[in-house]
Protein backbone atom coordinates (compact mmCIF):
# COMPACT_ATOMS: atom_id res chain seq x y z
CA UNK A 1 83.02 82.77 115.14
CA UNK A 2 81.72 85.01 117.64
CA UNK A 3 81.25 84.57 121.95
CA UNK A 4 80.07 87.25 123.52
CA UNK A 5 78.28 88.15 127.09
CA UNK A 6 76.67 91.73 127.93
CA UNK A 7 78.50 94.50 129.21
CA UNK A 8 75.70 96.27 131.28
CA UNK A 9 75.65 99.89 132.34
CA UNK A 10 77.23 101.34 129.41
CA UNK A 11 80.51 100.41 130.69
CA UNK A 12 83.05 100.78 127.83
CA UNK A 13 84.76 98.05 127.27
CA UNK A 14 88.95 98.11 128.31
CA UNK A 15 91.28 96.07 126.81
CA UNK A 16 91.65 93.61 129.93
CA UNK A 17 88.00 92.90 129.58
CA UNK A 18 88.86 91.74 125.55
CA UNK A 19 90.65 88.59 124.45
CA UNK A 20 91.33 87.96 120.96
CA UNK A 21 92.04 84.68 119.82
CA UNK A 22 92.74 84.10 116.46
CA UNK A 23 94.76 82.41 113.74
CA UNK A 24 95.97 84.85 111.13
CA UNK A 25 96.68 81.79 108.63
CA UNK A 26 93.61 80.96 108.53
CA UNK A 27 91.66 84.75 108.77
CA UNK A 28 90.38 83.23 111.56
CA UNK A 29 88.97 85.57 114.94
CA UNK A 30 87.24 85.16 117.90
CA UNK A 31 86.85 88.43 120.40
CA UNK A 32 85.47 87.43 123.76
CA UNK A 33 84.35 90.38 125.92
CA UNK A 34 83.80 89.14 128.90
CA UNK A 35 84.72 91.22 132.54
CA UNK A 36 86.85 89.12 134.88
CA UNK A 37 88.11 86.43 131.92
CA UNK A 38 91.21 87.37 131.09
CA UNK A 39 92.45 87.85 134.53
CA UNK A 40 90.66 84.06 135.16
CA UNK A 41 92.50 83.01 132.23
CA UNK A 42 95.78 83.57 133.65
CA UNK A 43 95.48 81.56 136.66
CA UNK A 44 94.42 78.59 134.69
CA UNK A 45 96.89 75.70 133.60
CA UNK A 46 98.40 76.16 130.85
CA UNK A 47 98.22 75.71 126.86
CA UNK A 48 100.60 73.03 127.15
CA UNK A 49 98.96 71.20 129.35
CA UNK A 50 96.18 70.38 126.71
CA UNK A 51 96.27 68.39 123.94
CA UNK A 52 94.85 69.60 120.71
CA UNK A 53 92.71 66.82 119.47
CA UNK A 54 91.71 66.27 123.27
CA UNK A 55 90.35 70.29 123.05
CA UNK A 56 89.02 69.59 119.59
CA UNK A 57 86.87 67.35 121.00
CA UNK A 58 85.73 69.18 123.95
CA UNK A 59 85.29 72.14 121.64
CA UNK A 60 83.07 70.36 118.79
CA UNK A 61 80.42 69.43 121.94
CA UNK A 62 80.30 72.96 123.61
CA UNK A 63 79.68 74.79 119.81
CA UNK A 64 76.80 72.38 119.11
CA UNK A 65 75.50 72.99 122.90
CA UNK A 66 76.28 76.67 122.70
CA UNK A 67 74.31 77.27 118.92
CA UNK A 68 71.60 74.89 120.11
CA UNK A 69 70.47 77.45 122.96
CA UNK A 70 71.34 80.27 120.74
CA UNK A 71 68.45 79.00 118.04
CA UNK A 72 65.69 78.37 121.17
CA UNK A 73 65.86 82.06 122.67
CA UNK A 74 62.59 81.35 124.81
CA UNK A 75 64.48 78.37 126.55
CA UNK A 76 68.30 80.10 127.49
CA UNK A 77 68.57 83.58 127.75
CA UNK A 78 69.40 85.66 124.68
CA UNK A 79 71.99 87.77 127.10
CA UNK A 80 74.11 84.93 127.52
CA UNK A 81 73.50 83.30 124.30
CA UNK A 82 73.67 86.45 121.76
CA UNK A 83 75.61 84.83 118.58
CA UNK A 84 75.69 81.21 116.83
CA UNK A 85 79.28 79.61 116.63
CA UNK A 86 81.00 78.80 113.70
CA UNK A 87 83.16 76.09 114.35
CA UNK A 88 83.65 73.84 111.72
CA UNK A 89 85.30 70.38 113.15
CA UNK A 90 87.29 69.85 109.99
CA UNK A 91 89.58 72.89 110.00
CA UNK A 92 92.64 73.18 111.79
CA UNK A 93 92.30 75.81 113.88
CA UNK A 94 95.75 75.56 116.03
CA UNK A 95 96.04 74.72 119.55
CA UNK A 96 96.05 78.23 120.67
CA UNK A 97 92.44 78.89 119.26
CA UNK A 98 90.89 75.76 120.79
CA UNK A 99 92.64 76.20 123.94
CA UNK A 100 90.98 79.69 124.35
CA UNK A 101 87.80 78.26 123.19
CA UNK A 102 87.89 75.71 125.29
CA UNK A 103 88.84 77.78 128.63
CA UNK A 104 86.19 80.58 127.38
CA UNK A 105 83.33 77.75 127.78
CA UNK A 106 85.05 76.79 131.16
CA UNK A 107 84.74 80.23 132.37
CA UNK A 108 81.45 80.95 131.12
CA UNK A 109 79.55 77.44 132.40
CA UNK A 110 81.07 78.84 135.97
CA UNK A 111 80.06 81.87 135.91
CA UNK A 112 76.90 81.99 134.23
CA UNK A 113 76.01 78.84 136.13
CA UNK A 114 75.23 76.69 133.00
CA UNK A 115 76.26 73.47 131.50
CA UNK A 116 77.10 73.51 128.66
């Protein structure tokens, strides 16, 4: 599974501009590169606050959404939408993963302006 938004002007990329989630069990990684997310992540509620199934769900509707635009590249922007999600809705991915998922498609829908 990949997210991803442009860095523009050659910037190279620090490491508060990087989140990793992943899920070592399960050789699972996302890397979201995204200026201004991780410090927006912080301020958020937190982990606990969610329920897992309850991000699951929110999760399952956003990767359809999200790889939906990413296949119709004359309709959404190919800058926003670079890479196809894989999400598959019958693994267990842990609570950490969807929760970072999940807040990464908050983020992203508010900055970028989009619904998802």
């Amino acid at each position: 599974m990949s997210c991803a938004s442009t860095v523009t002007n050659n910037k190279s990329v620090n490491d508060r501009d990087k989140v990793v989630i992943e899920n070592k069990e399960l050789e699972y990684e996302i890397i979201i590169i995204e200026p201004g997310f991780n410090s927006w992540l912080v301020s958020q509620k937190p982990m606990s606050f969610y329920s897992q199934p309850t991000l699951e769900i929110k999760n399952k509707f956003y990767v359809v959404s999200w790889n939906q635009r990413v296949l119709q590249p004359f309709n959404y922007s190919s800058n926003l939408y670079e890479m196809r999600i894989d999400y598959d809705p019958f693994v267990n991915y842990g609570l950490e993963v969807n929760y970072k998922l999940f807040m990464y498609f908050t983020y992203f829908q508010k900055k970028h302006k989009q619904k998802l």
